[in-house]
Protein backbone atom coordinates (compact mmCIF):
# COMPACT_ATOMS: atom_id res chain seq x y z
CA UNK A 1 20.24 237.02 -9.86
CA UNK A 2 22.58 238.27 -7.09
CA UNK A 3 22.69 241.85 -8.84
CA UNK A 4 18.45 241.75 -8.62
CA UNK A 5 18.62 240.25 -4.73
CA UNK A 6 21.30 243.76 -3.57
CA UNK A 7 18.39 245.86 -5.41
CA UNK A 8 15.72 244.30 -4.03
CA UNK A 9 17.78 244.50 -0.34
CA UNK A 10 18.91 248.29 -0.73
CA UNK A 11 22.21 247.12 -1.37
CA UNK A 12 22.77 246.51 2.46
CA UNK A 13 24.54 243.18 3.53
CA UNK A 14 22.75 240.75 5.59
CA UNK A 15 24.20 242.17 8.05
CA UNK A 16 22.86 245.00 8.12
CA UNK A 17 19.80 244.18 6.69
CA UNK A 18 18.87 241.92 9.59
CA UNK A 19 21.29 242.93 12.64
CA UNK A 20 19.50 240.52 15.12
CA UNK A 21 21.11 237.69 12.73
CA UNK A 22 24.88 238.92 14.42
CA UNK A 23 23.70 238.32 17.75
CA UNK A 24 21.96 234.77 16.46
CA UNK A 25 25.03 233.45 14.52
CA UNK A 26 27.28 232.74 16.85
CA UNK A 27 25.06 230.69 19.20
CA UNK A 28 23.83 228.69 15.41
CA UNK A 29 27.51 227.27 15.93
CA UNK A 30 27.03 224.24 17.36
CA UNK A 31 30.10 221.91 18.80
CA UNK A 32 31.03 219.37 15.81
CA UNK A 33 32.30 217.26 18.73
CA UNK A 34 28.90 216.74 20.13
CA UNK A 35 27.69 215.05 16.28
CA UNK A 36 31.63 213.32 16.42
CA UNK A 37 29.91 211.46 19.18
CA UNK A 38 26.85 210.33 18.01
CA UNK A 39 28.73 209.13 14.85
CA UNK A 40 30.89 207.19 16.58
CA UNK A 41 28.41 205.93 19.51
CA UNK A 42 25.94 205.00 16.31
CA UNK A 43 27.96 202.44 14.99
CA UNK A 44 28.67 200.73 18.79
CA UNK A 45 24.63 201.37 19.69
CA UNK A 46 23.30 197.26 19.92
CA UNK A 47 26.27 196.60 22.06
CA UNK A 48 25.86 199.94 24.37
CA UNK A 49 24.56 199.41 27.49
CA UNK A 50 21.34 201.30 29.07
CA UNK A 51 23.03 204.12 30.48
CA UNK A 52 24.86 204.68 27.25
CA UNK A 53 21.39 205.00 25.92
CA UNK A 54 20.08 206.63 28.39
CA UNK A 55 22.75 209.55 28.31
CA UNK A 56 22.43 209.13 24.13
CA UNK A 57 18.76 209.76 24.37
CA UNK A 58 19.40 212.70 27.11
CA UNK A 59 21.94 213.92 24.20
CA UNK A 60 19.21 213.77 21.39
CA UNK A 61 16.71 215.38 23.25
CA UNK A 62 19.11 218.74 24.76
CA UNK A 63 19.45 219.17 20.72
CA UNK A 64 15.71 219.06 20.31
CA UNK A 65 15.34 221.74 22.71
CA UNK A 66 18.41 223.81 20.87
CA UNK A 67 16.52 223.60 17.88
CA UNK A 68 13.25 224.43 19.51
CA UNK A 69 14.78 227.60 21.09
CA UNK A 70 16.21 228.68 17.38
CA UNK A 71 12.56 227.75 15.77
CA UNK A 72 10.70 229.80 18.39
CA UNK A 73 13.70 232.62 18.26
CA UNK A 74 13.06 232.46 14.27
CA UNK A 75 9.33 233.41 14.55
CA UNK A 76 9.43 235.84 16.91
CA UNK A 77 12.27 237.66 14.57
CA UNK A 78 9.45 237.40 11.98
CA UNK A 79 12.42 235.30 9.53
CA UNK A 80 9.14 232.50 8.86
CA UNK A 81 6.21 230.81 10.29
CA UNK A 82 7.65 227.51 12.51
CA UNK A 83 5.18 226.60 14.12
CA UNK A 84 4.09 223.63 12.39
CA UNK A 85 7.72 222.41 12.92
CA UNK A 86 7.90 223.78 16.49
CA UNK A 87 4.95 221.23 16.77
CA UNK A 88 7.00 218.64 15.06
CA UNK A 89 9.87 219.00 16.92
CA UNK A 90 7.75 218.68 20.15
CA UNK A 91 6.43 215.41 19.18
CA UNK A 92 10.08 214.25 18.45
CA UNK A 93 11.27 215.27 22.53
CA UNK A 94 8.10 213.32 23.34
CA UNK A 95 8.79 210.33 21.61
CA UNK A 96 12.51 210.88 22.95
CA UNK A 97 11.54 210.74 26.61
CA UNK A 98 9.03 207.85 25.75
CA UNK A 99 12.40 206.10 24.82
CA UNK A 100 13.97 207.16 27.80
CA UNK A 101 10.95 206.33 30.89
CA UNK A 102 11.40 202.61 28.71
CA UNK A 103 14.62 201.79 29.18
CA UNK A 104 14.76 203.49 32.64
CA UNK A 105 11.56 200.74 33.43
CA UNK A 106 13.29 198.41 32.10
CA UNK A 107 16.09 198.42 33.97
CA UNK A 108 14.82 198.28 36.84
């Protein structure tokens, strides 16, 4: 299979196949500290208080709009179609702010 994927390819690494994907891969490294913190925060979350959600939610929805920017970055590269989950991630950061103009009312 790998011998029939180098033919198909040219014989050229990924690399050099696709050199946008060198520019792309370091910024596809994201912190692991950042998803350390959610772990942890998860298992505290009914005791947290609202600006530990707030700043949670504000967490969530800066890694929706990563992942948009990689989505869009993806189809403009021509790699695949994301659109349908550009429009899914969109709902997502909606439904995240929704979360966050609650709790902000609510504390109030």
């Amino acid at each position: 299979m790998a011998k029939i994927a180098r033919i198909h390819a040219g014989g050229l690494s990924p690399d050099r196949r696709f050199p946008e994907t060198r520019a792309v891969r370091p910024r596809l490294a994201t912190p692991p500290r950042r998803f350390e913190h959610c772990r942890q925060f998860h298992r505290r979350f009914p005791q947290a208080t609202t600006p530990d959600k707030l700043r949670f939610y504000n967490i969530a929805q800066g890694s929706a709009d990563e992942c948009l920017y990689h989505l869009i970055l993806a189809n403009d590269l021509g790699y695949q179609d994301t659109t349908a989950l550009q429009a899914d991630l969109e709902e997502v950061s909606r439904l995240l702010q929704g979360y966050i103009n609650g709790l902000k009312r609510n504390s109030q």
